[in-house]
C-alpha atoms as a PDB file:
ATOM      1  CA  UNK A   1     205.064 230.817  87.342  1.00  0.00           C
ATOM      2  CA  UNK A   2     202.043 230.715  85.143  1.00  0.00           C
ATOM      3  CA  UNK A   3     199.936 227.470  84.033  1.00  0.00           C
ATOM      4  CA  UNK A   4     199.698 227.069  80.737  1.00  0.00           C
ATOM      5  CA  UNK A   5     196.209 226.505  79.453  1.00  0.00           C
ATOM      6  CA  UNK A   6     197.357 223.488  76.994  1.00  0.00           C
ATOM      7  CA  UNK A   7     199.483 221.994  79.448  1.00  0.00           C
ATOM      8  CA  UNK A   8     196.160 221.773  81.784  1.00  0.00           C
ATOM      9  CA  UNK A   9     193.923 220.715  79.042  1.00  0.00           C
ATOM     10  CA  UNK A  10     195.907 218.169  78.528  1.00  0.00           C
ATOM     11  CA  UNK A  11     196.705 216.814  82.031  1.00  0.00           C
ATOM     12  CA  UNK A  12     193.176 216.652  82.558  1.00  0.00           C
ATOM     13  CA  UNK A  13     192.871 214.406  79.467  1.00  0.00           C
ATOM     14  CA  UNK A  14     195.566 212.053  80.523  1.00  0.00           C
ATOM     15  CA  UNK A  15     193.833 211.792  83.706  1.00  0.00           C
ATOM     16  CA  UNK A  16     190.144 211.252  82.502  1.00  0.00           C
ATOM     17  CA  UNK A  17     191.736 208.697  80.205  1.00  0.00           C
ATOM     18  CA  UNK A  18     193.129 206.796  83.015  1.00  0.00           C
ATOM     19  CA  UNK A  19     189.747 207.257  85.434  1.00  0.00           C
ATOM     20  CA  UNK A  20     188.287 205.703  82.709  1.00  0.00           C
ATOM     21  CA  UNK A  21     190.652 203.112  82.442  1.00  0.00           C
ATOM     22  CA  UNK A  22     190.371 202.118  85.836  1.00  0.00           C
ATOM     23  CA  UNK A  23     186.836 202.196  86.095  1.00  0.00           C
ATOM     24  CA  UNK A  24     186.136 199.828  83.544  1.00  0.00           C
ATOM     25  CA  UNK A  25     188.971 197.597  85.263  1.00  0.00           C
ATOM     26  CA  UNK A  26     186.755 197.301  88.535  1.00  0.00           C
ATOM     27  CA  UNK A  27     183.341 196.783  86.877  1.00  0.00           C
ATOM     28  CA  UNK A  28     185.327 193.934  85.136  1.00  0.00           C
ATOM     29  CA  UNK A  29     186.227 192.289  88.477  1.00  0.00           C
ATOM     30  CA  UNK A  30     183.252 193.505  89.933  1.00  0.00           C
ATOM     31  CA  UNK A  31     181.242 191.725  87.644  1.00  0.00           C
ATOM     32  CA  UNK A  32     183.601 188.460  88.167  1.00  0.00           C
ATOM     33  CA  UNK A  33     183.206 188.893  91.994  1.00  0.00           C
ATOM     34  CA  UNK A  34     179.547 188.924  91.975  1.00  0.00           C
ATOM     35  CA  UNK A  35     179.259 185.743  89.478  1.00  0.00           C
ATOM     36  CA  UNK A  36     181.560 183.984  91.473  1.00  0.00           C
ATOM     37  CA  UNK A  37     179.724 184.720  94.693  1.00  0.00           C
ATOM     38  CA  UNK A  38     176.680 183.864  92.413  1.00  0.00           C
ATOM     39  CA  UNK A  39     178.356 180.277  91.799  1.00  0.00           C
ATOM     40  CA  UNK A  40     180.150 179.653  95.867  1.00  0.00           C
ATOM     41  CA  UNK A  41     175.889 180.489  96.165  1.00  0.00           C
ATOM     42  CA  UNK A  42     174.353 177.366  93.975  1.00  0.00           C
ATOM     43  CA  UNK A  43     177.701 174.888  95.304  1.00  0.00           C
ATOM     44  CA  UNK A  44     176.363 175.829  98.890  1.00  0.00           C
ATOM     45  CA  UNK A  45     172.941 175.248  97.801  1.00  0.00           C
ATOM     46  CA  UNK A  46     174.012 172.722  95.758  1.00  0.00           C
ATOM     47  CA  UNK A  47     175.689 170.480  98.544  1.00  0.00           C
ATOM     48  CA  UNK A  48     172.605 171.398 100.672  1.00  0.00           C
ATOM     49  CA  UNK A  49     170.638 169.226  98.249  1.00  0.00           C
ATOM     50  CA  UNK A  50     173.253 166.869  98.130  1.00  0.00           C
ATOM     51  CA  UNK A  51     173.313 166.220 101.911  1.00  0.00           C
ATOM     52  CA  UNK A  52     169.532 165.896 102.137  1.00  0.00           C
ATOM     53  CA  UNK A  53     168.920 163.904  99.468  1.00  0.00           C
ATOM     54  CA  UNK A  54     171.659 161.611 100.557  1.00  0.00           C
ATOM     55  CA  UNK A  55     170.994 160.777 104.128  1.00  0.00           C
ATOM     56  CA  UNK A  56     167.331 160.382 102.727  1.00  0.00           C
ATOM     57  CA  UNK A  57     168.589 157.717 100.366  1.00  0.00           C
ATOM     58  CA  UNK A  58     171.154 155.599 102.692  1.00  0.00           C
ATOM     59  CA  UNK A  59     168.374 155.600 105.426  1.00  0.00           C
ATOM     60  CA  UNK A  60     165.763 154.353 103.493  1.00  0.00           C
ATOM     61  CA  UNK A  61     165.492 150.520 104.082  1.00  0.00           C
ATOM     62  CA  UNK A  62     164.534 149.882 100.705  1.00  0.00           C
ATOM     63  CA  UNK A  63     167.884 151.291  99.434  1.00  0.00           C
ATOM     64  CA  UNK A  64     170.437 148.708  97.673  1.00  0.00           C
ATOM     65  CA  UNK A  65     173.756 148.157 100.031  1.00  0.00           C
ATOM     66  CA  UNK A  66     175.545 148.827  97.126  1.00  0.00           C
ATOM     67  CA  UNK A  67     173.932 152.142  95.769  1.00  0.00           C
ATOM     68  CA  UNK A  68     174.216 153.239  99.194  1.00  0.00           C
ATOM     69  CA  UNK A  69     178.096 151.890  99.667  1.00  0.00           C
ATOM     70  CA  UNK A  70     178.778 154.031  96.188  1.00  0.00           C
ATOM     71  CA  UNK A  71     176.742 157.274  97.025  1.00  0.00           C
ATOM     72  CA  UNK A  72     178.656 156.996 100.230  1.00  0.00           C
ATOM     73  CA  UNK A  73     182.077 157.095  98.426  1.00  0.00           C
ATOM     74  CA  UNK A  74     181.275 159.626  96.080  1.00  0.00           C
ATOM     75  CA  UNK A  75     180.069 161.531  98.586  1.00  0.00           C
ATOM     76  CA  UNK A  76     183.056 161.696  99.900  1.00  0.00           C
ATOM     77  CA  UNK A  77     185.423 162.082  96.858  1.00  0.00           C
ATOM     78  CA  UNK A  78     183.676 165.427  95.685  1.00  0.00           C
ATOM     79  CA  UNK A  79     185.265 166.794  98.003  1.00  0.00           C
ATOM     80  CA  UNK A  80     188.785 166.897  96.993  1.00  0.00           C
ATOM     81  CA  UNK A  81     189.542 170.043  94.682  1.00  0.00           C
ATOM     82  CA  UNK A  82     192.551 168.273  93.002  1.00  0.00           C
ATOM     83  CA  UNK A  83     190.405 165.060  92.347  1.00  0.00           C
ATOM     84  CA  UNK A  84     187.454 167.179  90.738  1.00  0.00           C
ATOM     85  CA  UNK A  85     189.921 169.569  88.778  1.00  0.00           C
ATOM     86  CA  UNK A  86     191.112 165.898  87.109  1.00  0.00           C
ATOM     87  CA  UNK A  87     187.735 164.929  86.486  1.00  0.00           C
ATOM     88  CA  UNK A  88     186.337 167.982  85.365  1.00  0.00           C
ATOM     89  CA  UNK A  89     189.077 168.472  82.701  1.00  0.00           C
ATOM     90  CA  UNK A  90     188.595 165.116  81.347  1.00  0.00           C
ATOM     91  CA  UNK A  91     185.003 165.154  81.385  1.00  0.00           C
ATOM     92  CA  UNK A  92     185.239 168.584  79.847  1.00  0.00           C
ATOM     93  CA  UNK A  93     187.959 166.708  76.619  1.00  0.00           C
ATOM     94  CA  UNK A  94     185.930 165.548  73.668  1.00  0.00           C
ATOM     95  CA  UNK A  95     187.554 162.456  73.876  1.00  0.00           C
ATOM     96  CA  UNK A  96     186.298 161.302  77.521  1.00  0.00           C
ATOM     97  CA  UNK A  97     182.610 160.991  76.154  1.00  0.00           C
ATOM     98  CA  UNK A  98     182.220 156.982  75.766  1.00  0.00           C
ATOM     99  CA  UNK A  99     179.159 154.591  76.704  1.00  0.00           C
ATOM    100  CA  UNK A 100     179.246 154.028  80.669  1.00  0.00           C
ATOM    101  CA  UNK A 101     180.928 151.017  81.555  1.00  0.00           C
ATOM    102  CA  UNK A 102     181.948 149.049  84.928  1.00  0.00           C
ATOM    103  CA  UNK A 103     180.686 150.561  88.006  1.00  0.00           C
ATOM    104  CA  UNK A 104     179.028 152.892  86.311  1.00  0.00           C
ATOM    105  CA  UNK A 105     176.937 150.134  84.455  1.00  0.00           C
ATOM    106  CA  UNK A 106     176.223 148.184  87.936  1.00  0.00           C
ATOM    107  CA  UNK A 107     175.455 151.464  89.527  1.00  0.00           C
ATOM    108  CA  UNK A 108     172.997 151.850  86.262  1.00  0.00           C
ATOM    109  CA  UNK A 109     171.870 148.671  86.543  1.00  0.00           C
ATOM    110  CA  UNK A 110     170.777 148.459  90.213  1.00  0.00           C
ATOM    111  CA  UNK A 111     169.063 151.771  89.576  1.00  0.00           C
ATOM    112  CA  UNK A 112     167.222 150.394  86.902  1.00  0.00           C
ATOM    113  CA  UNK A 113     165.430 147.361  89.022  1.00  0.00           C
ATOM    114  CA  UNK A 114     164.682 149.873  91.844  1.00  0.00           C
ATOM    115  CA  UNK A 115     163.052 151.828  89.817  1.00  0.00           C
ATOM    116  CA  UNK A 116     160.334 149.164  89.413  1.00  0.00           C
ATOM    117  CA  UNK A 117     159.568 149.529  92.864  1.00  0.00           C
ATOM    118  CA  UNK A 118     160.881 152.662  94.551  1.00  0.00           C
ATOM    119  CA  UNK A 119     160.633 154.751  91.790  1.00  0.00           C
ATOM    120  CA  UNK A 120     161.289 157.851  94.442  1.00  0.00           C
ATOM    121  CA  UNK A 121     164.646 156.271  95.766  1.00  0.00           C
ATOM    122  CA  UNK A 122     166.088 156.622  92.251  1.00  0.00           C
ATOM    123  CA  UNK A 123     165.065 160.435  92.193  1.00  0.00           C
ATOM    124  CA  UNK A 124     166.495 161.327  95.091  1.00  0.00           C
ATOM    125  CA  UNK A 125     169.795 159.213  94.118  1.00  0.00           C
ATOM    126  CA  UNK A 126     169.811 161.169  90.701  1.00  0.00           C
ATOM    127  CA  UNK A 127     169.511 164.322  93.028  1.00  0.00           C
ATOM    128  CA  UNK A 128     172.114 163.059  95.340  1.00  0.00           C
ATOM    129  CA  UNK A 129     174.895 162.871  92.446  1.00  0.00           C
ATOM    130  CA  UNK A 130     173.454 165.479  90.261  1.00  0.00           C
ATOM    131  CA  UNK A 131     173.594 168.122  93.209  1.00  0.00           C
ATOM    132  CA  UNK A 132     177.069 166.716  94.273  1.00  0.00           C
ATOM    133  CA  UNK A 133     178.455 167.000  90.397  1.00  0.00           C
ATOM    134  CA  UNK A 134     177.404 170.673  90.074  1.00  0.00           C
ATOM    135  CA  UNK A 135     179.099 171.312  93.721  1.00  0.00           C
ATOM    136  CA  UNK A 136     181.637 170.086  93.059  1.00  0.00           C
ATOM    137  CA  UNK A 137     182.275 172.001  89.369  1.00  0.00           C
ATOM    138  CA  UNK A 138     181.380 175.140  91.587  1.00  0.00           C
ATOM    139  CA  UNK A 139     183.366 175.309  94.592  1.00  0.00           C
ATOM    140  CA  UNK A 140     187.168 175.844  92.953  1.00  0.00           C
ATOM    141  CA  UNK A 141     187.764 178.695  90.663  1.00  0.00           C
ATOM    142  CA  UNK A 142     189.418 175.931  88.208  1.00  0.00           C
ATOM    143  CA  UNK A 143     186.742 173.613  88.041  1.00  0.00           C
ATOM    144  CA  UNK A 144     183.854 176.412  87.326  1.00  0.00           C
ATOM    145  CA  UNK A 145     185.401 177.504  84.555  1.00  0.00           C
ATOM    146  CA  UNK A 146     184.681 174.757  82.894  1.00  0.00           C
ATOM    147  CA  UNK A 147     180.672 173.907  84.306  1.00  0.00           C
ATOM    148  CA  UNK A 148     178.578 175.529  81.299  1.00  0.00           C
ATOM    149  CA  UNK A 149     180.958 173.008  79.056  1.00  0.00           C
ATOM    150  CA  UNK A 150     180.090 170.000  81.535  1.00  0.00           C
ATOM    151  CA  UNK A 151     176.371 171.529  81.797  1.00  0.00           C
ATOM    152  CA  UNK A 152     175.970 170.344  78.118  1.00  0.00           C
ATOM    153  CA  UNK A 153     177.505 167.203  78.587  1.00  0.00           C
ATOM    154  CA  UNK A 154     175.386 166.209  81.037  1.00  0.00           C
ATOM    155  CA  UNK A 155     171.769 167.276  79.033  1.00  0.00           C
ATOM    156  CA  UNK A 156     173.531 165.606  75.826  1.00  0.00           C
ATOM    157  CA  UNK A 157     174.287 162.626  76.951  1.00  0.00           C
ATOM    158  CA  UNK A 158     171.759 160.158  78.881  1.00  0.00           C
ATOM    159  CA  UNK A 159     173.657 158.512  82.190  1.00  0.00           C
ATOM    160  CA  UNK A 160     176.765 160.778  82.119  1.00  0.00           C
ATOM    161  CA  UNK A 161     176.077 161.845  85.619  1.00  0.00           C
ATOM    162  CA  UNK A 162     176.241 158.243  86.868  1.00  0.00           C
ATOM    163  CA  UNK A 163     179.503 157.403  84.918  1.00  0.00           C
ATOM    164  CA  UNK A 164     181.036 160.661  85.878  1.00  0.00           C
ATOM    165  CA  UNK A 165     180.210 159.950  89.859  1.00  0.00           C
ATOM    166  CA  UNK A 166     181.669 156.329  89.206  1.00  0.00           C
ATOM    167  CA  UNK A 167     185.400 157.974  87.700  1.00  0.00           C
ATOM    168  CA  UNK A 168     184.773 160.804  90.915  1.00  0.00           C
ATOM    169  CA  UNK A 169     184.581 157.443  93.094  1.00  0.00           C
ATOM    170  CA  UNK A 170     187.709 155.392  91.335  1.00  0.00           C
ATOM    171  CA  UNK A 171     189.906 158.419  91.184  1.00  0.00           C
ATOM    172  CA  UNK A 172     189.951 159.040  94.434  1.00  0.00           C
ATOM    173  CA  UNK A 173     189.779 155.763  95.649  1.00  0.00           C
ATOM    174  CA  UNK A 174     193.169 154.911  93.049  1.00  0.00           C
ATOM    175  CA  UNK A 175     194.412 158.415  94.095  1.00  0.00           C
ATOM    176  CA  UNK A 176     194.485 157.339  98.130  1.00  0.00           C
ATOM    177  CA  UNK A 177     195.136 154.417  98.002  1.00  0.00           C
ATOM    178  CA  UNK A 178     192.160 153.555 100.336  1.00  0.00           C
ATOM    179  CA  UNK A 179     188.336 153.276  99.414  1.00  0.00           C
ATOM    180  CA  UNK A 180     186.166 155.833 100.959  1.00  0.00           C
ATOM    181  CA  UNK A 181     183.398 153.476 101.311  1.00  0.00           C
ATOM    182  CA  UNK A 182     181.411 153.598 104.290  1.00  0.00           C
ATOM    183  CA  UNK A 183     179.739 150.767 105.354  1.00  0.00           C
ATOM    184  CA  UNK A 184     175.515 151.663 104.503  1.00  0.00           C
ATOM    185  CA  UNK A 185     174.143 148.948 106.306  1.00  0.00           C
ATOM    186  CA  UNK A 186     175.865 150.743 109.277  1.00  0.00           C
ATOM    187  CA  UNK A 187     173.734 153.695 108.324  1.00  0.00           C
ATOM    188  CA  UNK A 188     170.518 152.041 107.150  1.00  0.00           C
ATOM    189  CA  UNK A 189     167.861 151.146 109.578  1.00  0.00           C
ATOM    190  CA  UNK A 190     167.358 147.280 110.140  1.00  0.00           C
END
């Protein structure tokens, strides 16, 4: 039984052909392994800043009852992956950009007047729900899809953050049926 010399050449094609095949397969999902460790990364670091900048805020005596009652709620609502895929869809839909309005205008509101005196508490509040937002786009595969979209958003338009953290705060609140407010002047120093 001889081997026929075409018969080799050409098994040896098929099977470059399908090396090659594969390999470009797993640098694909290598490549979508290593930016999705690169995002589970910046959500860890992400809620890290969160955390900080939160306790800093609610223990602060200057700190509004009510900024700290909401950062407290929406602290807790980022952390439900079915509550943030809702959100970030409809953040993400062309349609859900409108003027803040509600909660999200007291919330505004209250951070405006403190920011005549503690100009520092309303930095690390924006760092509080800024951190928490991008955490909270980065921790589900579903959800991160969809963050360079949301990324724009937020540089595009001026107190989305706050507006978006007020909807994070009502969904889940709505979705519960319970509030997930703590009480802050349990947590802020007399």
């Amino acid at each position: 039984m001889s081997i026929d010399t075409h018969e080799l050449a050409a098994a040896s094609a098929v099977i470059g052909a399908g090396m090659m095949v594969i390999a470009f397969i797993v640098d694909g999902m290598i490549g979508r392994f290593k930016q999705r460790a690169d995002q589970l990364r910046t959500a860890n670091k992400c809620l890290t800043e969160h955390y900080g900048a939160l306790e800093k805020f609610v223990n602060d005596p200057a700190s509004p009852i009510m900024l700290c009652e909401f950062i407290l709620a929406y602290s807790d609502a980022i952390h439900d992956e079915g509550a943030a895929g809702n959100i970030a869809r409809r953040f993400c839909d062309d349609e859900a950009v409108k003027p803040p309005t509600g909660q999200a205008l007291d919330v505004m509101r209250e951070l405006d007047g403190l920011r005549n005196s503690r100009k520092d508490l309303v930095e690390t509040f924006d760092i509080a729900v800024g951190a928490g937002i991008t955490a909270m786009f980065l921790r589900w595969n579903s959800t991160a899809a969809l963050f360079e979209k949301a990324a724009t958003r937020f540089t595009t338009n001026p107190g989305r953050e706050i507006a978006v953290a007020a909807k994070i705060v009502r969904n889940e609140s709505d979705a519960t049926g319970e509030t997930h407010r703590r009480h802050a002047y349990d947590l802020v120093p007399a």
